[in-house]
PDB file of N, CA and C in Angstrom:
ATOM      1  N   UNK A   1     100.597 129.432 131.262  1.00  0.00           N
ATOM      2  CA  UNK A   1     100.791 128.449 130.204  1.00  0.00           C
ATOM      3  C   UNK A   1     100.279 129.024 128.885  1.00  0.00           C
ATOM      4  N   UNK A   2     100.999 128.735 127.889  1.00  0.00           N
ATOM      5  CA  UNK A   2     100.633 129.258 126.682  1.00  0.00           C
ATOM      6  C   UNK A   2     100.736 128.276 125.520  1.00  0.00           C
ATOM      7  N   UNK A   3      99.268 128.292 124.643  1.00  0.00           N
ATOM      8  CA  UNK A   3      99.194 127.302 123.970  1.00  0.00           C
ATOM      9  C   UNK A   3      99.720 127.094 122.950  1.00  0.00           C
ATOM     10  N   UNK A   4      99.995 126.254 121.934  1.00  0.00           N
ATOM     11  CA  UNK A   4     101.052 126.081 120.646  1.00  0.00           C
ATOM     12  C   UNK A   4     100.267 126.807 119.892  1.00  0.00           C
ATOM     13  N   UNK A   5     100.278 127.317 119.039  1.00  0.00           N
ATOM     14  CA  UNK A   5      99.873 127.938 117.266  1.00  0.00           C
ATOM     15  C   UNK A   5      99.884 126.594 116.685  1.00  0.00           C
ATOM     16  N   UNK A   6      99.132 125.776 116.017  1.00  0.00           N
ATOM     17  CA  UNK A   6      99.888 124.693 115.482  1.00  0.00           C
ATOM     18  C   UNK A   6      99.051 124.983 113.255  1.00  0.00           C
ATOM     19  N   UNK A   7     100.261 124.618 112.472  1.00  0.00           N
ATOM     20  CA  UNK A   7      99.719 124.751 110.867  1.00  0.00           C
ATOM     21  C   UNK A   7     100.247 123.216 110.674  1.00  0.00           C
ATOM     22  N   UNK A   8      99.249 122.749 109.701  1.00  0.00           N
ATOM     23  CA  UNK A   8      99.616 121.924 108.854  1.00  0.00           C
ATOM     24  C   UNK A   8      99.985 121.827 107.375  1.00  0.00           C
ATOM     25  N   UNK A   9     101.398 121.709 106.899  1.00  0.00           N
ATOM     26  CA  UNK A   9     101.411 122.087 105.892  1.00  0.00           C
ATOM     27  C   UNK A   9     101.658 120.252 104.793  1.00  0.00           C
ATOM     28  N   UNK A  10     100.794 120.866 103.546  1.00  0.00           N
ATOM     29  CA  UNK A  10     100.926 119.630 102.903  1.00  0.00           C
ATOM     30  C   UNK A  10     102.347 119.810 101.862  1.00  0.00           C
ATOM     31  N   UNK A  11     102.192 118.082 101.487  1.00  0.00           N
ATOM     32  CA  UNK A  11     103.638 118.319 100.816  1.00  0.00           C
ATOM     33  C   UNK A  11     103.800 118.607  99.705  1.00  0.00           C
ATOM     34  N   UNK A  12     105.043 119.502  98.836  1.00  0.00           N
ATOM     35  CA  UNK A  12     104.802 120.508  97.683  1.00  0.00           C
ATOM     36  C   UNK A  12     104.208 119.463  96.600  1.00  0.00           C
ATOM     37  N   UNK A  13     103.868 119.833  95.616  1.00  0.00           N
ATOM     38  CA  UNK A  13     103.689 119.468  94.019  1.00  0.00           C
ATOM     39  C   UNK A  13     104.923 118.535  93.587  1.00  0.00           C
ATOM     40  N   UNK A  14     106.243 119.699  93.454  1.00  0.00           N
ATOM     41  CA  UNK A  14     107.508 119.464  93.567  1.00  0.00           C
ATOM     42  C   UNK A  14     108.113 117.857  93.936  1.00  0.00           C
ATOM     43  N   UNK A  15     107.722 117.816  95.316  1.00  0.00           N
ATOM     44  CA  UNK A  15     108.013 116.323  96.032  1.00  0.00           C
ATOM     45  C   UNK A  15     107.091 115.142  95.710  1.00  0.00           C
ATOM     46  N   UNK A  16     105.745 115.494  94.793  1.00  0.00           N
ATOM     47  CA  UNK A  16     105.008 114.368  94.842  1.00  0.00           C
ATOM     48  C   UNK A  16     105.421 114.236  93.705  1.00  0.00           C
ATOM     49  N   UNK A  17     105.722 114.925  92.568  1.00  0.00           N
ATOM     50  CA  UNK A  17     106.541 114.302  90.977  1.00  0.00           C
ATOM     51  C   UNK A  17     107.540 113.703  91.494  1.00  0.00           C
ATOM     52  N   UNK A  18     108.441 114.156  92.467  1.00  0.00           N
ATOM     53  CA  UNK A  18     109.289 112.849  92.425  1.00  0.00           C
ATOM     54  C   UNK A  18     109.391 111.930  93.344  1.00  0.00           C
ATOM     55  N   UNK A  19     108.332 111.188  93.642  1.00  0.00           N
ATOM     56  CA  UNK A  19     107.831 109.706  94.108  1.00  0.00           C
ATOM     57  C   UNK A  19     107.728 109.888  95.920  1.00  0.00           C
ATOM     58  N   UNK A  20     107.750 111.391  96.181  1.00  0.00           N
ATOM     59  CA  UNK A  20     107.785 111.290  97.869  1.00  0.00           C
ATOM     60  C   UNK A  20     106.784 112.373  98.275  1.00  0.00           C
ATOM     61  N   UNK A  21     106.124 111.994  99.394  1.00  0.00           N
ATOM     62  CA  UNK A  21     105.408 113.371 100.089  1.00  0.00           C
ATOM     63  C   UNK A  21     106.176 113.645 101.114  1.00  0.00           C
ATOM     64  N   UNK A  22     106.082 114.853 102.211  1.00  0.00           N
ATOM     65  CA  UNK A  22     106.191 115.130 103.601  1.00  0.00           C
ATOM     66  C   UNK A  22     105.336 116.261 104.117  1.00  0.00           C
ATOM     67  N   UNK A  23     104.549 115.771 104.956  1.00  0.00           N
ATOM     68  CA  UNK A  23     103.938 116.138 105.617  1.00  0.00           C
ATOM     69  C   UNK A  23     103.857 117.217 107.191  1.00  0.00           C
ATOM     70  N   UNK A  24     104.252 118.670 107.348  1.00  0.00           N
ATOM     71  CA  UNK A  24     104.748 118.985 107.949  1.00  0.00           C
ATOM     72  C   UNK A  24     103.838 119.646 109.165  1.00  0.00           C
ATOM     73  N   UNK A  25     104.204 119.578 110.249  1.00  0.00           N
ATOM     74  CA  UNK A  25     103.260 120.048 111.398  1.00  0.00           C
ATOM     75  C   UNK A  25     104.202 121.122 112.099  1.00  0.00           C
ATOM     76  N   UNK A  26     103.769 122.506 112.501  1.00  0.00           N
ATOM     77  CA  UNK A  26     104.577 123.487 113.222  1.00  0.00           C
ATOM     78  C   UNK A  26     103.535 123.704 113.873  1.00  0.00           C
ATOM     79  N   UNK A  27     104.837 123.613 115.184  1.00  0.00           N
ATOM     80  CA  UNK A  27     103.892 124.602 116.579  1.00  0.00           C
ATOM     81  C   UNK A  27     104.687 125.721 116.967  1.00  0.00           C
ATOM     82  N   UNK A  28     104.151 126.802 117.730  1.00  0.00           N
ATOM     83  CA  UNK A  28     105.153 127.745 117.782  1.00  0.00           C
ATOM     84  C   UNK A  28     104.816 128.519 118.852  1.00  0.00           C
ATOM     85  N   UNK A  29     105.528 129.010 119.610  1.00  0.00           N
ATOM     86  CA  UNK A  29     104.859 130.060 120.457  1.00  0.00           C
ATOM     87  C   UNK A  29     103.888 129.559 121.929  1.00  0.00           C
ATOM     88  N   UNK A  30     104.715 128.268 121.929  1.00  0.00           N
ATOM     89  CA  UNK A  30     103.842 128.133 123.581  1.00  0.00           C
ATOM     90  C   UNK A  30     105.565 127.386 124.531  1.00  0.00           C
ATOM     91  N   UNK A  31     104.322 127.844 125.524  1.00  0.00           N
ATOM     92  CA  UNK A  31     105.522 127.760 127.167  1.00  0.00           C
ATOM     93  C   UNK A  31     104.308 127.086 128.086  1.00  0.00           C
ATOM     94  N   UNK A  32     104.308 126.098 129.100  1.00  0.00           N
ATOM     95  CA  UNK A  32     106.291 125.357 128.918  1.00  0.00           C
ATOM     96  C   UNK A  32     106.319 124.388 127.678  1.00  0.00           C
ATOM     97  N   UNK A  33     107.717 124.303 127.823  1.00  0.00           N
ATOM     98  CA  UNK A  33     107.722 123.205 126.455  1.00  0.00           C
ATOM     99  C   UNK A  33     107.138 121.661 126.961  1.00  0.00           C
ATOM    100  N   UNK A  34     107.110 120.159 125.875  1.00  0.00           N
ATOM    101  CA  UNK A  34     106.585 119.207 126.931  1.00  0.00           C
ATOM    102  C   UNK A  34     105.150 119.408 125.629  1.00  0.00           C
ATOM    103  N   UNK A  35     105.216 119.425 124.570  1.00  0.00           N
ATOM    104  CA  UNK A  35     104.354 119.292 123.756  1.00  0.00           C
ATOM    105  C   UNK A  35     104.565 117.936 122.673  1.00  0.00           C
ATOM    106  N   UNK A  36     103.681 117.245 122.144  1.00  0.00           N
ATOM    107  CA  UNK A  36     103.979 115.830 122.129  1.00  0.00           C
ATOM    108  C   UNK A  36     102.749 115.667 120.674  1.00  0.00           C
ATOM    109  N   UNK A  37     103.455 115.730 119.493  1.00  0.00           N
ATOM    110  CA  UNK A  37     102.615 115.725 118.090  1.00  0.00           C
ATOM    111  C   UNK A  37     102.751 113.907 118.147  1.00  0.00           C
ATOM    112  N   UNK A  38     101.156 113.683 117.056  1.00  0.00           N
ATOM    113  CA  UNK A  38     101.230 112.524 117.029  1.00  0.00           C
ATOM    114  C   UNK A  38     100.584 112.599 115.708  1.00  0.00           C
ATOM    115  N   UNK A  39     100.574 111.337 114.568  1.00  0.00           N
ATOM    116  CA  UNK A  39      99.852 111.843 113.650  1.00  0.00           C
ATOM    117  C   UNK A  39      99.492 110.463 113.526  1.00  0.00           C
ATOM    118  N   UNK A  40      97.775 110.821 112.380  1.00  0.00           N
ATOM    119  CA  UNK A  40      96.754 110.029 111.937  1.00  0.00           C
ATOM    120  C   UNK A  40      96.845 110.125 110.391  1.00  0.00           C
ATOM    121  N   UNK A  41      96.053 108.750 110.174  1.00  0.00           N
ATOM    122  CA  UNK A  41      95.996 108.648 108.617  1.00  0.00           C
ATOM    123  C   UNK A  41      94.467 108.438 108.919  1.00  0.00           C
ATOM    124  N   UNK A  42      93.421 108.507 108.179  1.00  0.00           N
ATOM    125  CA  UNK A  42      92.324 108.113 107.951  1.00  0.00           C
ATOM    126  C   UNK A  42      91.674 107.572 109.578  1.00  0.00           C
ATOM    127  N   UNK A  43      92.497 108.192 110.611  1.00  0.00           N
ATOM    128  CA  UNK A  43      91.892 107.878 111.891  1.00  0.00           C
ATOM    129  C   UNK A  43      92.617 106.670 112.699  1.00  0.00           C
ATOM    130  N   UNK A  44      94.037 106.456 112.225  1.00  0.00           N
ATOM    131  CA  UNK A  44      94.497 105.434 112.420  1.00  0.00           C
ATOM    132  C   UNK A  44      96.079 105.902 112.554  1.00  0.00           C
ATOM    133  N   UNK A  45      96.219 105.781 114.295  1.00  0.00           N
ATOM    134  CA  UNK A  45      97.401 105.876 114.693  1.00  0.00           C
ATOM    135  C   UNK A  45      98.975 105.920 113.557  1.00  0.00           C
ATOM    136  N   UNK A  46      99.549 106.778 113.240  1.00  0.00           N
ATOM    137  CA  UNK A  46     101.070 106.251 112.261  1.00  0.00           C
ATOM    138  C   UNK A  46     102.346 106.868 113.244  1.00  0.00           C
ATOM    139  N   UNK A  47     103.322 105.869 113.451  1.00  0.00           N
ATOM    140  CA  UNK A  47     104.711 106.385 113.680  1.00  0.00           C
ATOM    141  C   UNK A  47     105.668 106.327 113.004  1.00  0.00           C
ATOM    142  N   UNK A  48     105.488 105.342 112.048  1.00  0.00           N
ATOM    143  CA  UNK A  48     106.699 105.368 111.146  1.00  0.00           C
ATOM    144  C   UNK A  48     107.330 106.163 110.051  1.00  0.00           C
ATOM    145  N   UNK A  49     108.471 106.737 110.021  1.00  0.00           N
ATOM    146  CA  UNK A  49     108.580 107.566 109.365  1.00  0.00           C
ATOM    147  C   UNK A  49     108.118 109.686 109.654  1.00  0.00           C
ATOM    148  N   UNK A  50     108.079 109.321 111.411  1.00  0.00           N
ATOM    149  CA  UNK A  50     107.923 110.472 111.850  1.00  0.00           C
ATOM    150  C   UNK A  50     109.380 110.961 112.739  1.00  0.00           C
ATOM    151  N   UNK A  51     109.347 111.953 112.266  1.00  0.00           N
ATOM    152  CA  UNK A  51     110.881 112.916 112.807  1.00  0.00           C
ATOM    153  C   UNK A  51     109.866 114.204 113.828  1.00  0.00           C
ATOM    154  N   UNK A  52     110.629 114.650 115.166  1.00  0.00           N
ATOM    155  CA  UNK A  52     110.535 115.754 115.319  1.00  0.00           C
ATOM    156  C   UNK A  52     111.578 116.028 116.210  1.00  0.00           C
ATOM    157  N   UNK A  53     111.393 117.474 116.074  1.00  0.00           N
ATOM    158  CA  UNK A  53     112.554 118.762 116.671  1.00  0.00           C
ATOM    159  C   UNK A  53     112.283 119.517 117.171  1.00  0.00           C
ATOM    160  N   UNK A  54     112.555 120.311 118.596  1.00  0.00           N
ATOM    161  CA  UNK A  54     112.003 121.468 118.611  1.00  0.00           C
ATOM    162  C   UNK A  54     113.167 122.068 119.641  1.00  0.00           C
ATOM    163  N   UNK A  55     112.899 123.108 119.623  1.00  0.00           N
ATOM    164  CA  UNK A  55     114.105 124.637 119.788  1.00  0.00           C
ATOM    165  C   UNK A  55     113.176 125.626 120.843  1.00  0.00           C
ATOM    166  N   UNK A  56     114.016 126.513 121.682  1.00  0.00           N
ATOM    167  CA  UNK A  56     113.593 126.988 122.069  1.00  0.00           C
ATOM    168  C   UNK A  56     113.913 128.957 121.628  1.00  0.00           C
ATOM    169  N   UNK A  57     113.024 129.144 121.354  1.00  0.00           N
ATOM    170  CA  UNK A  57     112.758 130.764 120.921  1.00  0.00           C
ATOM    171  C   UNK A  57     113.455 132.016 122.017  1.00  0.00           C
ATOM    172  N   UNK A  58     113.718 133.041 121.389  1.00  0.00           N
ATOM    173  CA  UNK A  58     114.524 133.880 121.798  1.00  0.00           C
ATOM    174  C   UNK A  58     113.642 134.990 122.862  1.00  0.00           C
ATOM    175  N   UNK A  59     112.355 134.230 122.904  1.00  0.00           N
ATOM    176  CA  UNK A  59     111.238 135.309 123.753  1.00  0.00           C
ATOM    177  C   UNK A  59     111.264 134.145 124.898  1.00  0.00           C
ATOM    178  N   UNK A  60     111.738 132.757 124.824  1.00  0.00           N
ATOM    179  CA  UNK A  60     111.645 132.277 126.491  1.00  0.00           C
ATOM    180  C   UNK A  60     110.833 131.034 125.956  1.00  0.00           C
ATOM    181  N   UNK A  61     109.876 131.082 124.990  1.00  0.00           N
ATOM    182  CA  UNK A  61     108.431 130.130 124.078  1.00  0.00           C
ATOM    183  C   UNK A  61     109.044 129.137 123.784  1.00  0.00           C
ATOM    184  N   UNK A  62     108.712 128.097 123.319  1.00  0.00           N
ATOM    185  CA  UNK A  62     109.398 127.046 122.255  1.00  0.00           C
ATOM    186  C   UNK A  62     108.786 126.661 120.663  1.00  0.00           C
ATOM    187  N   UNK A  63     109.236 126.703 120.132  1.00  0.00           N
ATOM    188  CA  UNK A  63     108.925 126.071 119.003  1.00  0.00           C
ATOM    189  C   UNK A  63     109.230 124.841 118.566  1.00  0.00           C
ATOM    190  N   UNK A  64     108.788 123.855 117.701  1.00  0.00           N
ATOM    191  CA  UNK A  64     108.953 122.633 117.037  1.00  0.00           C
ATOM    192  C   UNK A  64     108.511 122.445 115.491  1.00  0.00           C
ATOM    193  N   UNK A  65     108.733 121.189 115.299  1.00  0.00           N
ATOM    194  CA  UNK A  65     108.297 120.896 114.150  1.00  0.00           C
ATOM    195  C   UNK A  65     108.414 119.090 113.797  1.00  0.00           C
ATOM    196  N   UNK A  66     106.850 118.517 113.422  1.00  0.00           N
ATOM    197  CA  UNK A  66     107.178 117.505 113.243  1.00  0.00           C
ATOM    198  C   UNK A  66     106.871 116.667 111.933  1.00  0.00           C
ATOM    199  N   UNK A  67     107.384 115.924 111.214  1.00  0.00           N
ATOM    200  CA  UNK A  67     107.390 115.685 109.883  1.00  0.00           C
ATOM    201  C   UNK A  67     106.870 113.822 109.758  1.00  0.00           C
ATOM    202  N   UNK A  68     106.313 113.933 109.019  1.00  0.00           N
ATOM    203  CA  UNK A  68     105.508 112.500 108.366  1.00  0.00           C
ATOM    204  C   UNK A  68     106.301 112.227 107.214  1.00  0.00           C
ATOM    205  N   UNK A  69     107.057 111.298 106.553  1.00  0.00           N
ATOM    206  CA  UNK A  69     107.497 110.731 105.819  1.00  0.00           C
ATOM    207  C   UNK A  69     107.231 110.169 105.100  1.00  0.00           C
ATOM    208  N   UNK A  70     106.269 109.833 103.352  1.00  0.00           N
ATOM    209  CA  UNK A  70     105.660 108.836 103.206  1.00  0.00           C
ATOM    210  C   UNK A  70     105.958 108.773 102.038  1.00  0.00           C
ATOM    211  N   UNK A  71     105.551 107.946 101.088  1.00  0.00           N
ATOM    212  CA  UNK A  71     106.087 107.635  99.552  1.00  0.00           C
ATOM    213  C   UNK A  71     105.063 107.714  98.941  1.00  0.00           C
ATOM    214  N   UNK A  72     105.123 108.477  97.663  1.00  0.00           N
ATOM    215  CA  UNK A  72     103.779 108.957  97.070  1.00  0.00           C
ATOM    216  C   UNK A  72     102.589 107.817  96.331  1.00  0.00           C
ATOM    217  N   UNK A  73     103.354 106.395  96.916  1.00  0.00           N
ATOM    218  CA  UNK A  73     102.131 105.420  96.822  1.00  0.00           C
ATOM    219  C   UNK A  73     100.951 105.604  98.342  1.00  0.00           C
ATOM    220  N   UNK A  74     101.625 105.599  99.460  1.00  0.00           N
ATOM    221  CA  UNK A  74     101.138 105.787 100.683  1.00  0.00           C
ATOM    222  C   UNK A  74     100.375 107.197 100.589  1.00  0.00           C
ATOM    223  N   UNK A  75     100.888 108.299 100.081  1.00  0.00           N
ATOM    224  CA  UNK A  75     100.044 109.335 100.551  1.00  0.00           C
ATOM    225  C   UNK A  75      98.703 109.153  99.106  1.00  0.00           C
ATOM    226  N   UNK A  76      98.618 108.411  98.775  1.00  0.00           N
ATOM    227  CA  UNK A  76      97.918 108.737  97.722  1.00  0.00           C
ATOM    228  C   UNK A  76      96.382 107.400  98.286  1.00  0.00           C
ATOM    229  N   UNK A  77      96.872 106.873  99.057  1.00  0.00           N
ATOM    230  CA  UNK A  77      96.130 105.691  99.360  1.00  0.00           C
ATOM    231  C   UNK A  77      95.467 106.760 101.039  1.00  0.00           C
ATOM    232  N   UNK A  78      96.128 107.286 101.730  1.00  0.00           N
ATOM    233  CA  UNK A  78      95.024 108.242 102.512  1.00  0.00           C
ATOM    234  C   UNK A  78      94.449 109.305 101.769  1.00  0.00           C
ATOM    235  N   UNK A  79      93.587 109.618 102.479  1.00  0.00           N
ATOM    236  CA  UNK A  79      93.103 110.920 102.477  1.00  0.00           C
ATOM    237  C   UNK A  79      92.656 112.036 103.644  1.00  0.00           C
ATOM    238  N   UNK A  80      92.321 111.316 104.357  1.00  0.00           N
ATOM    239  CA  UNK A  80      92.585 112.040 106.108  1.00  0.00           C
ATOM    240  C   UNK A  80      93.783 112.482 107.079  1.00  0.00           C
ATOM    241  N   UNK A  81      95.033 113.418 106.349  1.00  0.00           N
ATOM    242  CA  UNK A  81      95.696 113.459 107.597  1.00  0.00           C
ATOM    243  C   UNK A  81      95.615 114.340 108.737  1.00  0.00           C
ATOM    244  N   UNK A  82      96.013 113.705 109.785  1.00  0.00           N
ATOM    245  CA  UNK A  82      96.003 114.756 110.610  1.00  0.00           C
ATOM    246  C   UNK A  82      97.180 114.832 111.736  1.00  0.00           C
ATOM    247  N   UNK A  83      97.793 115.622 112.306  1.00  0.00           N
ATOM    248  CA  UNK A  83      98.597 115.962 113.320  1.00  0.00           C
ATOM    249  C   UNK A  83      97.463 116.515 114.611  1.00  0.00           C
ATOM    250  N   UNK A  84      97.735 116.142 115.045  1.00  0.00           N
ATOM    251  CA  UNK A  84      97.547 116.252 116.937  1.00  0.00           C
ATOM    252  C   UNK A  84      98.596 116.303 117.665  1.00  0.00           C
ATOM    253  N   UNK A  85      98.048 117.522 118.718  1.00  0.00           N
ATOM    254  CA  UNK A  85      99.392 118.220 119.515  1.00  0.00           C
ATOM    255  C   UNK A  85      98.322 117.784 120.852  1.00  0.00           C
ATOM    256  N   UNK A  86      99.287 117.541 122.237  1.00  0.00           N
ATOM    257  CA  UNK A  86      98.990 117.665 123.423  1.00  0.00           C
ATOM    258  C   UNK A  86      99.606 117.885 124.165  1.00  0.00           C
ATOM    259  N   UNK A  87      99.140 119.474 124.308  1.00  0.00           N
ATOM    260  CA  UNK A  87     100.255 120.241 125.475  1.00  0.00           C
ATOM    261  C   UNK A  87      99.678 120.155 126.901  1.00  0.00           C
ATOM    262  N   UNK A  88     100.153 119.539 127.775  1.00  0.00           N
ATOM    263  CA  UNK A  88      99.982 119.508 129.059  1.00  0.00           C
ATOM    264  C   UNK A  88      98.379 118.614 128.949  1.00  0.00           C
ATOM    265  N   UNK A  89      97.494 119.537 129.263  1.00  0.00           N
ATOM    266  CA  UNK A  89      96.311 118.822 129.755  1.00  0.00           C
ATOM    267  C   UNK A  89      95.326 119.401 128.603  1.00  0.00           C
ATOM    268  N   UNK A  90      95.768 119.996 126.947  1.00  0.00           N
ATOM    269  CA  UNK A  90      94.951 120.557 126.399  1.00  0.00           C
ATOM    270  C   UNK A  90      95.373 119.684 125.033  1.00  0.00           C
ATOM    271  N   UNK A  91      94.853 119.666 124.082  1.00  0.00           N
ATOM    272  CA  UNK A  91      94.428 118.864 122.913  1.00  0.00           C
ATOM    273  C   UNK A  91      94.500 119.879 121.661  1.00  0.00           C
ATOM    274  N   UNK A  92      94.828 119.501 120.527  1.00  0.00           N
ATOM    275  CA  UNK A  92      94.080 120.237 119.563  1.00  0.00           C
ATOM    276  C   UNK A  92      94.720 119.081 118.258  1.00  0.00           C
ATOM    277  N   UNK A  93      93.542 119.822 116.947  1.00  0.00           N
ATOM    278  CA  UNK A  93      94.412 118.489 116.375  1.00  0.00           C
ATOM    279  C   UNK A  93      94.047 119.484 114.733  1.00  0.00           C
ATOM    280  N   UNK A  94      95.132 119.259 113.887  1.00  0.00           N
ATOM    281  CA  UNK A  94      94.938 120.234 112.618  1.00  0.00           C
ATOM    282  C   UNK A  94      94.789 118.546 111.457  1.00  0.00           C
ATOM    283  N   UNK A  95      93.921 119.396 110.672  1.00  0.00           N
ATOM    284  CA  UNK A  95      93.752 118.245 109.376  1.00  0.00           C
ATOM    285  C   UNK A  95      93.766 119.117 108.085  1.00  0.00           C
ATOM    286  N   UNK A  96      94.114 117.943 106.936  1.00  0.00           N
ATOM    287  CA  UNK A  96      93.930 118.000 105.641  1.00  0.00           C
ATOM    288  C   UNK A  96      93.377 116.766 105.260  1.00  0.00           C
ATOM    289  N   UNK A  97      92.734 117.084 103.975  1.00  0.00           N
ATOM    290  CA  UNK A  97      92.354 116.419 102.823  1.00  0.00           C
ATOM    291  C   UNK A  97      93.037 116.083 101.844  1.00  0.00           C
ATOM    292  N   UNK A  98      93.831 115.042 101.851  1.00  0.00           N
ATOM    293  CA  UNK A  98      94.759 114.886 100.471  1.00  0.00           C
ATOM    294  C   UNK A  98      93.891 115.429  99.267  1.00  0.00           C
ATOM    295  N   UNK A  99      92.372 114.589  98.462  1.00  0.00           N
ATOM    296  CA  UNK A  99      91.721 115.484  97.458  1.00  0.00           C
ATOM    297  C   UNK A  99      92.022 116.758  97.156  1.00  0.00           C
ATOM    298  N   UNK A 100      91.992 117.422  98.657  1.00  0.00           N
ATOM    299  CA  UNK A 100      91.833 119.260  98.428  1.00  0.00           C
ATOM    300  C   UNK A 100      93.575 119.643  98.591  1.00  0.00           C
ATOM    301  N   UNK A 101      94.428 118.869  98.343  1.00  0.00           N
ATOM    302  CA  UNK A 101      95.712 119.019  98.372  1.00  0.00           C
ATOM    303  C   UNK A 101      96.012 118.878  96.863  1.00  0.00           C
ATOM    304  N   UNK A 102      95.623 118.223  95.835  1.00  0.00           N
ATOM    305  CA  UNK A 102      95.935 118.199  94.495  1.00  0.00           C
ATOM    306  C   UNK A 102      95.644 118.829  93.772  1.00  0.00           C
ATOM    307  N   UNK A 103      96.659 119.483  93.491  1.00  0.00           N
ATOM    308  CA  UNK A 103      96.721 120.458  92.451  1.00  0.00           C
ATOM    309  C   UNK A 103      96.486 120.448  91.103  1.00  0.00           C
TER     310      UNK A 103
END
């Protein structure tokens, strides 16, 4: 079994001038697939406005990607996000700081 890589990336400059964030989570590079992102605001369960996808890689691995959706009134009112991955029986969970996201 091989575990995900997982990054959290925040959403550009670009997208918050014009009235939207997205919030992006990649995992990459684990087998078997059966990996299951979930994301937090300030410690508090969110589904709405979450998309994901994932593909399987040309080495046998899988990759994904899962996206948070929010309107730059909402992302501006957290400041804790985080994505959490749970592959099989293992955990991990990546965060940002909206503060340390403004540019």
């Amino acid at each position: 079994m091989v575990r995900p890589s997982v990054s959290l990336l925040p959403p550009s400059s670009e997208q918050l001038s014009g009235g939207s964030a997205t919030l992006t989570c990649l995992l990459s590079g684990y087998s078997p697939q059966g990996a299951v992102v979930s994301w937090q605001v300030d410690g508090t369960e969110v589904t709405e406005g979450v998309l994901s996808s994932s593909e399987e890689e040309k080495s046998g691995r899988y990759s994904s990607s899962s996206t948070l959706s929010l309107s730059r009134e909402n992302w501006m009112e957290g400041e804790l996000y985080s994505c959490g991955v749970l592959h099989h029986d293992h955990s991990q969970t990546q965060s940002l700081h909206r503060s340390q996201c403004e540019g």
